[in-house]
C-alpha atoms as a PDB file:
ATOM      1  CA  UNK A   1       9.516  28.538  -3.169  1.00  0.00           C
ATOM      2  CA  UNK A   2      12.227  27.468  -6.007  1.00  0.00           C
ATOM      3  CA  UNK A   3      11.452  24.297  -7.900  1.00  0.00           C
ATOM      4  CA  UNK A   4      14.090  22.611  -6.742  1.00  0.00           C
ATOM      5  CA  UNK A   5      12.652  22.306  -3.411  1.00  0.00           C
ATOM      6  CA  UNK A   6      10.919  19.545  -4.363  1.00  0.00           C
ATOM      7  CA  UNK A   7      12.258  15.851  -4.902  1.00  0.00           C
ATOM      8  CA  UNK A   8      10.595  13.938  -7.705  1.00  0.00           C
ATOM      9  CA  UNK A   9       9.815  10.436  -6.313  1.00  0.00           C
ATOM     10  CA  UNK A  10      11.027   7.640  -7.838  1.00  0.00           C
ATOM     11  CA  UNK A  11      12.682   9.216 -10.529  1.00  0.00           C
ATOM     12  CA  UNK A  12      15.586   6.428 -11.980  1.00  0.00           C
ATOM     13  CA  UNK A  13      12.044   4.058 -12.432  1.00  0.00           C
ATOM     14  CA  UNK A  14       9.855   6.978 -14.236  1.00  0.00           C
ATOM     15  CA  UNK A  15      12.541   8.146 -16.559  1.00  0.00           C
ATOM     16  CA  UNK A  16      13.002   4.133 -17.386  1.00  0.00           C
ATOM     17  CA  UNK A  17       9.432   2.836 -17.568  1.00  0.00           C
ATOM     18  CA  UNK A  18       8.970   6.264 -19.884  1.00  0.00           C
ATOM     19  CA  UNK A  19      11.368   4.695 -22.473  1.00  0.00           C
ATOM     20  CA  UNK A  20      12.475   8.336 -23.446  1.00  0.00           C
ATOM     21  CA  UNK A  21      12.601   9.195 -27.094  1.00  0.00           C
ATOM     22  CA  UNK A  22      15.268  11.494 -27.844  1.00  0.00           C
ATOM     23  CA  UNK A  23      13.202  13.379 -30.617  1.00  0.00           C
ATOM     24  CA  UNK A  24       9.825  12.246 -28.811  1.00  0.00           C
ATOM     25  CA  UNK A  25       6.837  13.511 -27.412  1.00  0.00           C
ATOM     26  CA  UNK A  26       5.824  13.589 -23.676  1.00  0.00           C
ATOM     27  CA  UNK A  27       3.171  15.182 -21.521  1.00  0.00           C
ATOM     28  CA  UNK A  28       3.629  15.658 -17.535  1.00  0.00           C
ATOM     29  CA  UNK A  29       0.183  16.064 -16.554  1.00  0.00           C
ATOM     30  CA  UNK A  30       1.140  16.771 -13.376  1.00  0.00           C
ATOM     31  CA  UNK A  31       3.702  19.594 -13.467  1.00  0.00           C
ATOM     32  CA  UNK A  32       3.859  20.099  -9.702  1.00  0.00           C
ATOM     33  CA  UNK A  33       7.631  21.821  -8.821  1.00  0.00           C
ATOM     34  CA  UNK A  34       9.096  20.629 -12.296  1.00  0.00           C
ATOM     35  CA  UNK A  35      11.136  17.699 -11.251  1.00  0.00           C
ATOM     36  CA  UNK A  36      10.426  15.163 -13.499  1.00  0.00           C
ATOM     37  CA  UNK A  37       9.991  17.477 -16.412  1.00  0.00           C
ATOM     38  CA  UNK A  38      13.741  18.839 -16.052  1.00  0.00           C
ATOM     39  CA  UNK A  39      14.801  15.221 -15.889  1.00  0.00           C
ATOM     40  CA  UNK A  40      12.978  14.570 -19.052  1.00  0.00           C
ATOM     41  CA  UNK A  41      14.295  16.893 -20.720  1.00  0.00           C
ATOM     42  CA  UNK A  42      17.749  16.304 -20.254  1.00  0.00           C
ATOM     43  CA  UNK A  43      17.310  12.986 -21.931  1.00  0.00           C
ATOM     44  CA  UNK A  44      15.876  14.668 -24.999  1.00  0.00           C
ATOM     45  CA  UNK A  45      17.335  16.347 -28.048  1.00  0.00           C
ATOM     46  CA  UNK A  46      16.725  19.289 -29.752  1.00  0.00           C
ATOM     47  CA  UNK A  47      13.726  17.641 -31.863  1.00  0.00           C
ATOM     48  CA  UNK A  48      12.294  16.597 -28.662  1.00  0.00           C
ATOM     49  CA  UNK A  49       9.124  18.438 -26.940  1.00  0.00           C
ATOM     50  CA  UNK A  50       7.714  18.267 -23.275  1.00  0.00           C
ATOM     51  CA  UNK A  51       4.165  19.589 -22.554  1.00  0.00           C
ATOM     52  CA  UNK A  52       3.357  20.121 -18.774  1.00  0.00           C
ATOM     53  CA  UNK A  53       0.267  20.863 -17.097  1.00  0.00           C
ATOM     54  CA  UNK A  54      -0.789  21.965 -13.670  1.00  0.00           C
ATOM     55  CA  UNK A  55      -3.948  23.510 -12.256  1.00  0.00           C
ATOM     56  CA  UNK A  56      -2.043  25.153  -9.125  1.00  0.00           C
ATOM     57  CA  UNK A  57      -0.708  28.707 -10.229  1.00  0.00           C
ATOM     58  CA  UNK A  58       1.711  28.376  -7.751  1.00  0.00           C
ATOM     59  CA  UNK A  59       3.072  25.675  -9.565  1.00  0.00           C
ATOM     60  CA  UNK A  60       2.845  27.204 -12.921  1.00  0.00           C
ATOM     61  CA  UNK A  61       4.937  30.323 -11.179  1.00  0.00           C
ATOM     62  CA  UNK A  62       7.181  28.594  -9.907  1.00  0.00           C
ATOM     63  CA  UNK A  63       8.707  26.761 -12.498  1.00  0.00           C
ATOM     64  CA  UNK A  64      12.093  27.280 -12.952  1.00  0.00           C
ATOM     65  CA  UNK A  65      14.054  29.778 -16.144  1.00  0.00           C
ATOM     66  CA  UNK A  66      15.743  26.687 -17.695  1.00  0.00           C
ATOM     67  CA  UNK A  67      12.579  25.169 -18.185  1.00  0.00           C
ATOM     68  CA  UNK A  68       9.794  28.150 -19.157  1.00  0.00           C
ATOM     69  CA  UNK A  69      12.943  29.522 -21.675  1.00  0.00           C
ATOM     70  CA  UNK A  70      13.731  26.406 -23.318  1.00  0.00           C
ATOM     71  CA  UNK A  71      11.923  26.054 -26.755  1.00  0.00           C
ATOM     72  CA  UNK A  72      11.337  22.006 -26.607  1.00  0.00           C
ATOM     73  CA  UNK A  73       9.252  22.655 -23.379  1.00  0.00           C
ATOM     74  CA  UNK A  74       5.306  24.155 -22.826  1.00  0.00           C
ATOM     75  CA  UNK A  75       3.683  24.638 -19.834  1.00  0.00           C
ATOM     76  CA  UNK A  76       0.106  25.387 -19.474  1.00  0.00           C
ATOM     77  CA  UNK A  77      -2.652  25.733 -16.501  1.00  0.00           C
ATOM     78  CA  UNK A  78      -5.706  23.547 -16.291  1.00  0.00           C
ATOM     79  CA  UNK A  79      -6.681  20.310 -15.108  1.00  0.00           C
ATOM     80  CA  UNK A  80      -5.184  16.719 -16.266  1.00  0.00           C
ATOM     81  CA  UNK A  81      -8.452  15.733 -16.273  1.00  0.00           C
ATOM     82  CA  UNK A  82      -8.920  18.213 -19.657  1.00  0.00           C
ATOM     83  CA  UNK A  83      -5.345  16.815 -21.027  1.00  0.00           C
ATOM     84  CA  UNK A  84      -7.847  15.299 -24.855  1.00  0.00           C
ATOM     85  CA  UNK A  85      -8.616  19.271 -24.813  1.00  0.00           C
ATOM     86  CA  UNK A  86      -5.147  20.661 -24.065  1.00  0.00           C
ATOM     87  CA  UNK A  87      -3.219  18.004 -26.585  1.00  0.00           C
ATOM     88  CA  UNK A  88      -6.104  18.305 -29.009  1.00  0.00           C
ATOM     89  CA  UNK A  89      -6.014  21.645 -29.606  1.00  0.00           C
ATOM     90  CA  UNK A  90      -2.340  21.334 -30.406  1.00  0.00           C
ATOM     91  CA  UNK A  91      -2.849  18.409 -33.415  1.00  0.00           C
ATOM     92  CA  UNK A  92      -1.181  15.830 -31.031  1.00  0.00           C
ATOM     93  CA  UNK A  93      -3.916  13.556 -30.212  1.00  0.00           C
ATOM     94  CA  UNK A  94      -2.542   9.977 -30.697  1.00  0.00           C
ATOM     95  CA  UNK A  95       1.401  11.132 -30.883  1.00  0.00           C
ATOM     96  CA  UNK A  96       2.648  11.191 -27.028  1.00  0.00           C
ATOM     97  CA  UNK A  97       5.349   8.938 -26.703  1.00  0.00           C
ATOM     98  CA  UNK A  98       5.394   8.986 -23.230  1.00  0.00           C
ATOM     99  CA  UNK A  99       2.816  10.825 -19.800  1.00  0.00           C
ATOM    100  CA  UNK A 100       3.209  10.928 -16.862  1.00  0.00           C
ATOM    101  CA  UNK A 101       0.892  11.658 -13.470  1.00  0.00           C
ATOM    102  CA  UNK A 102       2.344  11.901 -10.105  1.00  0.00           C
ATOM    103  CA  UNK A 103      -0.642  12.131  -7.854  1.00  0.00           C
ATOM    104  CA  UNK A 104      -1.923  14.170  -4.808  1.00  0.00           C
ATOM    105  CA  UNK A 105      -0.206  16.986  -3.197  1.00  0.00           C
ATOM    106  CA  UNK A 106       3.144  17.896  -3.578  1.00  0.00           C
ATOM    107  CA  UNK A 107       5.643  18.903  -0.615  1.00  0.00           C
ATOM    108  CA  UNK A 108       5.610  22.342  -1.370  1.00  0.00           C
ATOM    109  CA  UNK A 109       1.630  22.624  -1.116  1.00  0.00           C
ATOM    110  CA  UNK A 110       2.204  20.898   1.994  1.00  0.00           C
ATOM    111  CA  UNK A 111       4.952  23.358   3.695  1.00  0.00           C
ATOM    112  CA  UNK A 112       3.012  26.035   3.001  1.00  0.00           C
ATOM    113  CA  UNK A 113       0.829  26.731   5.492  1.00  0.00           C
ATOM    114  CA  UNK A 114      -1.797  29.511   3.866  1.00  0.00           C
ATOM    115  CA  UNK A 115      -2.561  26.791   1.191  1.00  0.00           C
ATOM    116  CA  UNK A 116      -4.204  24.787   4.116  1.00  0.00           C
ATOM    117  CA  UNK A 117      -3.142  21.257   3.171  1.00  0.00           C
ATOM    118  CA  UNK A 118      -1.574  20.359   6.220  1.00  0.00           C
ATOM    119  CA  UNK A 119      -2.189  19.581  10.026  1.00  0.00           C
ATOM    120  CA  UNK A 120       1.839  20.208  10.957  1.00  0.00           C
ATOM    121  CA  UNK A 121       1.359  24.013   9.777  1.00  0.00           C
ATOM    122  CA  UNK A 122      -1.557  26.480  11.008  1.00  0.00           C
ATOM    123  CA  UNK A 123      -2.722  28.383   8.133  1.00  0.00           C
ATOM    124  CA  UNK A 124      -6.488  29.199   6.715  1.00  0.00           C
ATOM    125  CA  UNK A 125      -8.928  25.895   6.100  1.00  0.00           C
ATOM    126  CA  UNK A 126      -8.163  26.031   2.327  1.00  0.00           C
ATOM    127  CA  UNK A 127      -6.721  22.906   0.249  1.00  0.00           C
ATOM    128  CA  UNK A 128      -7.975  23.143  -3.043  1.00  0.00           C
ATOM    129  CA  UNK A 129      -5.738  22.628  -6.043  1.00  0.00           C
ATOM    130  CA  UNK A 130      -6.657  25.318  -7.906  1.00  0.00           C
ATOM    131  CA  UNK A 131      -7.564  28.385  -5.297  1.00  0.00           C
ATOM    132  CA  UNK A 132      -9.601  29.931  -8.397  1.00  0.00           C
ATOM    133  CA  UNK A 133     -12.333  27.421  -8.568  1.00  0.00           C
ATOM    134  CA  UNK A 134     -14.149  25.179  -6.349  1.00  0.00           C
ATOM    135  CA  UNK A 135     -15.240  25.937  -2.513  1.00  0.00           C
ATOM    136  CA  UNK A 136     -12.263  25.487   0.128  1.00  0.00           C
ATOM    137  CA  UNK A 137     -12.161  23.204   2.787  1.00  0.00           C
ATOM    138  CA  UNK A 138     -13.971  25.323   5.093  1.00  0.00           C
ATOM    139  CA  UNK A 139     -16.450  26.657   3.292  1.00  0.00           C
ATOM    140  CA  UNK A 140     -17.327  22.843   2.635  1.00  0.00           C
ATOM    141  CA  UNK A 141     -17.340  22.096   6.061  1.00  0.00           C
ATOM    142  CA  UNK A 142     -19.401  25.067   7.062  1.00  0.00           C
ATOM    143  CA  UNK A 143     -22.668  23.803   5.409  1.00  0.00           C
ATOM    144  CA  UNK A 144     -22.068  19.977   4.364  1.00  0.00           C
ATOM    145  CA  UNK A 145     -24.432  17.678   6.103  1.00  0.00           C
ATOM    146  CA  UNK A 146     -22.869  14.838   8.925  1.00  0.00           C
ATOM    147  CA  UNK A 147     -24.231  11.735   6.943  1.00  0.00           C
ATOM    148  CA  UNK A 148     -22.290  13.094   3.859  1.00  0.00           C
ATOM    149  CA  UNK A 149     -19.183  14.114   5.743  1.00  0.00           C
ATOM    150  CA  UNK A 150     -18.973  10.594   7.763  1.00  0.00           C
ATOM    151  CA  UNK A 151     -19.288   9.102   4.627  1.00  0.00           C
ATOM    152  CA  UNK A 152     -16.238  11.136   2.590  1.00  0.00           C
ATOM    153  CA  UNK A 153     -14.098  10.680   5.638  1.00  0.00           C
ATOM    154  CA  UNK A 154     -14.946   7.025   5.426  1.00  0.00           C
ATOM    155  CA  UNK A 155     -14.440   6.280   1.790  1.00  0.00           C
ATOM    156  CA  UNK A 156     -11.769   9.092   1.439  1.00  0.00           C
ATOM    157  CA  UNK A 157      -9.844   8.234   4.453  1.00  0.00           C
ATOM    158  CA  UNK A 158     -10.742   4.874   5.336  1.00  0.00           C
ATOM    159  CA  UNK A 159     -11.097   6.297   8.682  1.00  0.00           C
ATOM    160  CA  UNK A 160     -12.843   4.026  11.171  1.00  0.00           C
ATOM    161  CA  UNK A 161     -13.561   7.149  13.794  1.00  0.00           C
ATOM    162  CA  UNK A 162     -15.292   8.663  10.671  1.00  0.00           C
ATOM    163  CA  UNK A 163     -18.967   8.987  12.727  1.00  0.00           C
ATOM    164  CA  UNK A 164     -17.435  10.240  16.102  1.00  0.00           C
ATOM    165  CA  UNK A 165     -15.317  12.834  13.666  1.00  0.00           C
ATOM    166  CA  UNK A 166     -18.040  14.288  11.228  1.00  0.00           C
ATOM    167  CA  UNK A 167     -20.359  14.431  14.449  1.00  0.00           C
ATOM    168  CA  UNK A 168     -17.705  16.789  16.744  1.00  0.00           C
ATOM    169  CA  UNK A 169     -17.658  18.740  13.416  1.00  0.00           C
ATOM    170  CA  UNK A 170     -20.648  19.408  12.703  1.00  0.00           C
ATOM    171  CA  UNK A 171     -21.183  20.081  16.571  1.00  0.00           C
ATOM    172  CA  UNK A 172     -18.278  22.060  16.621  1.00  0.00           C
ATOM    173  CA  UNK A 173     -19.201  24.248  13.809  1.00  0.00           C
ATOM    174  CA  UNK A 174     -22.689  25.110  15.161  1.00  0.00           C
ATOM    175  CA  UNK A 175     -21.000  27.459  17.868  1.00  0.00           C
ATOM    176  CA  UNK A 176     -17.847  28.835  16.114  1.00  0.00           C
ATOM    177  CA  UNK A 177     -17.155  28.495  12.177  1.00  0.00           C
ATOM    178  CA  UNK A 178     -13.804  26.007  11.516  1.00  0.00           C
ATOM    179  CA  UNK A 179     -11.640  28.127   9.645  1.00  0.00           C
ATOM    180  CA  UNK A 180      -8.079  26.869  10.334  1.00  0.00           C
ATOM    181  CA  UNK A 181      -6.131  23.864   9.995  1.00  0.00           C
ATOM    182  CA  UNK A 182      -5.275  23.820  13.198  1.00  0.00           C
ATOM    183  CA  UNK A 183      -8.736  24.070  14.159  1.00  0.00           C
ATOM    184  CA  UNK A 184      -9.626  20.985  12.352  1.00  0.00           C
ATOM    185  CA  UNK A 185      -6.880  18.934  13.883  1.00  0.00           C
ATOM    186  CA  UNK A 186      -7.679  19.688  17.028  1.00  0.00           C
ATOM    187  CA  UNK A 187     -11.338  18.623  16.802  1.00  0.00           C
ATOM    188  CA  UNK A 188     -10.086  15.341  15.251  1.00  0.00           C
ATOM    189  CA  UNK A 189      -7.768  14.615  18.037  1.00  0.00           C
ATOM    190  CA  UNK A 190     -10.112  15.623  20.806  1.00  0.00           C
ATOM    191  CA  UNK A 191     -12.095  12.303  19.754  1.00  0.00           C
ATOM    192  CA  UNK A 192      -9.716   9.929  18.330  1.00  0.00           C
ATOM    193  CA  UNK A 193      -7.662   7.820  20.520  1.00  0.00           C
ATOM    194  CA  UNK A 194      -4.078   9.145  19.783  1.00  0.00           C
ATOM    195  CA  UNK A 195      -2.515   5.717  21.994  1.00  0.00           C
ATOM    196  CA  UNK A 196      -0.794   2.950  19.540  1.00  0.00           C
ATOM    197  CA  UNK A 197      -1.229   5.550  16.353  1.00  0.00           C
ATOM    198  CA  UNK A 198       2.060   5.786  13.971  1.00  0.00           C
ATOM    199  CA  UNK A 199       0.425   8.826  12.066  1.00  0.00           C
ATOM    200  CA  UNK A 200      -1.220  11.580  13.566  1.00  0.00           C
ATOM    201  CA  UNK A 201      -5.040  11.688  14.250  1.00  0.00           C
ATOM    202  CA  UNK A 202      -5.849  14.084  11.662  1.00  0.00           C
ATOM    203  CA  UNK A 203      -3.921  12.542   8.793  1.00  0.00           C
ATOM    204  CA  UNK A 204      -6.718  10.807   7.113  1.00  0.00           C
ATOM    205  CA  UNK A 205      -9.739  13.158   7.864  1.00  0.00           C
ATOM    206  CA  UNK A 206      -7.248  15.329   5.836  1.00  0.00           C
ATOM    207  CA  UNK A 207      -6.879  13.102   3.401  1.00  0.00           C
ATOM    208  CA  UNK A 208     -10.398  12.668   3.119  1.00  0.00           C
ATOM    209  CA  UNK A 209     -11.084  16.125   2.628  1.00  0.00           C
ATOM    210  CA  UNK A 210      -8.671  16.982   0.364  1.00  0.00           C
ATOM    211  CA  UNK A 211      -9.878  14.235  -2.203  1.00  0.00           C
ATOM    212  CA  UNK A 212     -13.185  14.850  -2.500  1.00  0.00           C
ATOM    213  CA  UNK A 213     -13.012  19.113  -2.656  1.00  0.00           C
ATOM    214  CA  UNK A 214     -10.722  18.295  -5.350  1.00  0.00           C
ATOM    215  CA  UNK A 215     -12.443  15.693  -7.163  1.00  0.00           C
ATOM    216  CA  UNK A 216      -8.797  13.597  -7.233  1.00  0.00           C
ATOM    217  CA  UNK A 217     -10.216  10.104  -7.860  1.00  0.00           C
ATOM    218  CA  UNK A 218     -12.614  11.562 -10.617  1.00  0.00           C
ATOM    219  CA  UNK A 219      -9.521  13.359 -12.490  1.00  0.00           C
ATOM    220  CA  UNK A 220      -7.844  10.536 -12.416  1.00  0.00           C
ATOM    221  CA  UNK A 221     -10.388   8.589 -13.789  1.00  0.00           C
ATOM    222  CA  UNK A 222     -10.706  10.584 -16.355  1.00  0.00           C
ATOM    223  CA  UNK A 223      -7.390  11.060 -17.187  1.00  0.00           C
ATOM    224  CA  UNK A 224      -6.686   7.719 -17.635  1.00  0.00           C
ATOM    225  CA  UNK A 225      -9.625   6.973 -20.204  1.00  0.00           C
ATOM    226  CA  UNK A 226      -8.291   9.810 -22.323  1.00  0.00           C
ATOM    227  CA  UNK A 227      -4.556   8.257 -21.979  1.00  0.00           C
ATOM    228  CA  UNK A 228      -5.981   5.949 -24.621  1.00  0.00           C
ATOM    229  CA  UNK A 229      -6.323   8.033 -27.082  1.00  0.00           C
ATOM    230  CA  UNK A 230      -3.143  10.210 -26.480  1.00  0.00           C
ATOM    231  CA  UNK A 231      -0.440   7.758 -26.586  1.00  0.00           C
ATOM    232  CA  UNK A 232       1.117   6.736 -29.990  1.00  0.00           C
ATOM    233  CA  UNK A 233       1.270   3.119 -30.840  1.00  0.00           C
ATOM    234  CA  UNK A 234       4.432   1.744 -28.060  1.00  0.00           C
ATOM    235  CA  UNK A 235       4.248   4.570 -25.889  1.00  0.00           C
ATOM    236  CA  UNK A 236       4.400   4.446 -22.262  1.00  0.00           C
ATOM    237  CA  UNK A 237       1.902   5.316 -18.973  1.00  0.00           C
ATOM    238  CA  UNK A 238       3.345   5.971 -15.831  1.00  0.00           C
ATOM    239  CA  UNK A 239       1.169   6.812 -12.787  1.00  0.00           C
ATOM    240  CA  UNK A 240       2.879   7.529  -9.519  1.00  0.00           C
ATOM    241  CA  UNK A 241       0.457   6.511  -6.720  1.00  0.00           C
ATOM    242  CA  UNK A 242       0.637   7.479  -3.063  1.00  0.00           C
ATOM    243  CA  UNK A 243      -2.706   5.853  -1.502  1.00  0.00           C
ATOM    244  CA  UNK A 244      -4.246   2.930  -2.059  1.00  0.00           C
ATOM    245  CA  UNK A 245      -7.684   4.191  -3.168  1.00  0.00           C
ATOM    246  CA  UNK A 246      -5.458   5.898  -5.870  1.00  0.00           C
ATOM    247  CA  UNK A 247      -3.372   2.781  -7.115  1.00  0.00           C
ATOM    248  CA  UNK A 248      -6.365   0.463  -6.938  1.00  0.00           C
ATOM    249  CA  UNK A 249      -7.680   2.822  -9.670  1.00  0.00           C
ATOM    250  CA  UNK A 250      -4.889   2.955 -11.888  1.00  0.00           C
ATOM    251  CA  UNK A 251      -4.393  -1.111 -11.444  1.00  0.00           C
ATOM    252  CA  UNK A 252      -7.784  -1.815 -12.440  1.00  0.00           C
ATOM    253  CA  UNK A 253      -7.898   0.361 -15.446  1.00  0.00           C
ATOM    254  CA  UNK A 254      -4.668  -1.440 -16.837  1.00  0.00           C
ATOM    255  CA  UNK A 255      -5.796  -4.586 -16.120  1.00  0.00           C
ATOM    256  CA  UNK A 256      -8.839  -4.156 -17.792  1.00  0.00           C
ATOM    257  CA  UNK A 257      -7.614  -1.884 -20.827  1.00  0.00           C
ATOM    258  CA  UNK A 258      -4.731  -5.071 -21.094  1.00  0.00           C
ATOM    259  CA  UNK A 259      -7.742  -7.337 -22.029  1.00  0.00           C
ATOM    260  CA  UNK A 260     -10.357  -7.736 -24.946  1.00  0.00           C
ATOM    261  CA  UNK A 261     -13.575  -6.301 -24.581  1.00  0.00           C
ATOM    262  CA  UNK A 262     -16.019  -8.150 -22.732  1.00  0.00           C
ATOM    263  CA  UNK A 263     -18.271  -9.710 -25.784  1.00  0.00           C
ATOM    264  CA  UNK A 264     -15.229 -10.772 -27.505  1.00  0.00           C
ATOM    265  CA  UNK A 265     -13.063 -12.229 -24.585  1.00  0.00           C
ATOM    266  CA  UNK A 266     -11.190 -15.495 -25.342  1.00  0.00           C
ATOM    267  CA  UNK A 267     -12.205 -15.395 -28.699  1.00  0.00           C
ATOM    268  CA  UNK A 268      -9.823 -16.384 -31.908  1.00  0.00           C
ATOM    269  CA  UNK A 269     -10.533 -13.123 -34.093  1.00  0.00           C
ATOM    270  CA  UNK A 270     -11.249  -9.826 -32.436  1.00  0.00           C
ATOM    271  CA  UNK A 271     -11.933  -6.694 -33.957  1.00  0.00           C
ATOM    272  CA  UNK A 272      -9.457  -4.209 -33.978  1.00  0.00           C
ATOM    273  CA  UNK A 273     -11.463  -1.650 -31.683  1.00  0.00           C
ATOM    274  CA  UNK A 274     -12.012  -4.146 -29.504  1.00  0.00           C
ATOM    275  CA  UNK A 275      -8.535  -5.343 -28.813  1.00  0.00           C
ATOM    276  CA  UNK A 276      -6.530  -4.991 -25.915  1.00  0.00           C
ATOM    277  CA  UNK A 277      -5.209  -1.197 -25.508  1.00  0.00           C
ATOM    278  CA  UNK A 278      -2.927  -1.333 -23.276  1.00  0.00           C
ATOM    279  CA  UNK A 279       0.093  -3.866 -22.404  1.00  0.00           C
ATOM    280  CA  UNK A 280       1.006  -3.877 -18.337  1.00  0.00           C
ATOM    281  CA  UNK A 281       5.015  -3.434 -17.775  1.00  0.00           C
ATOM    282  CA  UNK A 282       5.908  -5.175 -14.943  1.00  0.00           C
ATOM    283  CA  UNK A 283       4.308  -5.309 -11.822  1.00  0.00           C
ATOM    284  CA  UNK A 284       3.588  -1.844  -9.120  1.00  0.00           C
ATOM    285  CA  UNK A 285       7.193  -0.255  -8.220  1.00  0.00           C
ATOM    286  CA  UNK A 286       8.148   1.109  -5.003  1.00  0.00           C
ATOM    287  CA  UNK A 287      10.901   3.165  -3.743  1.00  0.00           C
ATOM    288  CA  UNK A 288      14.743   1.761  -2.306  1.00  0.00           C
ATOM    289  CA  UNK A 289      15.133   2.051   1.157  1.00  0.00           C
ATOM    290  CA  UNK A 290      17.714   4.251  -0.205  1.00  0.00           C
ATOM    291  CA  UNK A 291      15.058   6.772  -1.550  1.00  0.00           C
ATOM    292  CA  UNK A 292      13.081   6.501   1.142  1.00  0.00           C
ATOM    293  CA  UNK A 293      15.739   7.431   3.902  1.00  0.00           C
ATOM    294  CA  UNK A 294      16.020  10.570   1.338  1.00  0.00           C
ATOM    295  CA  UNK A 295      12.915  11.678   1.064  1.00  0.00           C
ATOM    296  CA  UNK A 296      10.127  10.656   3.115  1.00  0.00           C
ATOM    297  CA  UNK A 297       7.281  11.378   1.124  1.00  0.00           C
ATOM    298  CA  UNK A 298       8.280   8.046  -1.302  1.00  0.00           C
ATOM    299  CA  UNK A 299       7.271   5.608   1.567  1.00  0.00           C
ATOM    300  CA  UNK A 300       4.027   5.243   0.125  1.00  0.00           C
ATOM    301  CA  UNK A 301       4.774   5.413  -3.174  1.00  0.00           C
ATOM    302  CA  UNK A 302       3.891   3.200  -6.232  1.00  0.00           C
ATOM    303  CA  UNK A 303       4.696   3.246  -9.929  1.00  0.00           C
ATOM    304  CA  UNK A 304       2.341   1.260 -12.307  1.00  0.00           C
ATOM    305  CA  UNK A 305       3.881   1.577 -15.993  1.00  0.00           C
ATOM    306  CA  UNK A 306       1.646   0.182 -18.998  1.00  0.00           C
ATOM    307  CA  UNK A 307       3.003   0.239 -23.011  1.00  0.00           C
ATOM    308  CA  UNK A 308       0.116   1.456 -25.629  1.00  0.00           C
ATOM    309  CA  UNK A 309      -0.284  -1.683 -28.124  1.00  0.00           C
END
């Protein structure tokens, strides 16, 4: 699939609460189809430099000439929950002027249906990530107790069917193995009332899924500790959310990096280590009606932008 298949979501805001830099440094930690990365580096000179990183190799080969043969831009596999190791190794620990995440899947891991992320296309029970590492969706399924499973679909997918669910799967999979998407979906909507439902049944035992084989909420966790120590002094975070378990995490971990440490809280002279690290810049942005009518996938989404102080 070409990289421009993919439409960056809210775009105009990212490139603006980014504060681009002509000769500056930024990191998209979340490379996905390249969208926001081009943009960025349109805005930059030739003493500029992008670093992108994405754990899907289908990302990584897709990504279009103009980007992988221009000098100013890098693009490397792994995890954005490594990014300290990936910008450490390179000397530039404490010099990113700008990073960027744009969460969860992209639209082209969702059209295709082998990769196994989506209920619309019948395709093998897969939805990791990374298809090197990690068990897939079925293989999790296969062998995962129903306590656990009720309670990922639960937390993950703040689904309320979540016991009638992980029982039929776990009832299903004792006579036939689940191996398909389309299997899956059709055990979810065999037992969840499908009357006065804008999404379809399966959406959030997908969702649910998904998350946890892919450890998203503990990469972004992660990633957002290390953001501390990346950014220069005035640069910019920018974390495009599309759920709100996501965007609760990324609101709480500005609002409590904006503040002094605990011991030291309303007091007149604070250490220096113990001082706020991060300043919020505005409040959670969503996308125009505009952007919305354009592409579908930025209904749910929200940008929270903080400054490093």
């Amino acid at each position: 699939m070409s990289s421009d298949a993919h439409v960056p979501v809210l775009l105009g805001p990212v490139l603006e609460g980014l504060n681009i830099k002509q000769d500056g440094l930024y990191v998209d930690g979340t490379f996905g189809r390249g969208g926001h990365s081009s943009a960025i580096l349109k805005q930059m000179n030739a003493d500029g430099r992008l670093i992108a990183i994405d754990r899907d190799p289908q990302a990584i080969a897709s990504a279009a000439p103009e980007l992988t043969n221009d000098s100013r831009f890098t693009l490397m596999r792994g995890d954005f929950a490594n990014l300290a190791t990936c910008i450490g190794e390179k000397g530039l620990t404490g010099r990113v002027d700008g990073l960027l995440f744009d969460l969860g899947v992209s639209s082209p891991q969702l059209d295709a249906g082998e990769r196994g992320f989506s209920f619309l296309r019948d395709g093998p029970l897969d939805m990791r990530m990374d298809p090197d590492s990690g068990v897939s969706a079925a293989e999790y399924l296969h062998s995962v107790e129903e306590r656990e499973l009720r309670r990922v679909i639960r937390q993950f997918g703040d689904e309320r069917h979540a016991t009638r669910i992980a029982r039929e799967i776990v009832a299903t999979r004792d006579s036939r193995a689940i191996e398909t998407t389309r299997q899956l979906a059709d055990i979810v909507v065999s037992v969840v009332p499908a009357h006065r439902q804008r999404k379809h049944p399966a959406t959030k035992t997908f969702q649910a899924i998904r998350i946890f084989i892919n450890g998203e909420l503990e990469q972004l966790e992660a990633a957002l500790v290390q953001s501390l120590d990346l950014l220069a002094k005035g640069g910019r975070l920018c974390v495009i959310s599309f759920h709100s378990l996501e965007d609760r995490i990324v609101k709480r971990f500005i609002r409590d990096a904006s503040r002094e440490a605990e011991p030291y809280r309303g007091m007149p002279d604070v250490p220096e280590q113990f001082r706020p690290k991060l300043k919020p810049i505005g409040k959670a942005i969503v996308a125009t009606a505009e952007e919305i009518a354009a592409n579908v996938r930025a209904r749910s989404a929200h940008l929270r932008i903080a400054e490093r102080t």
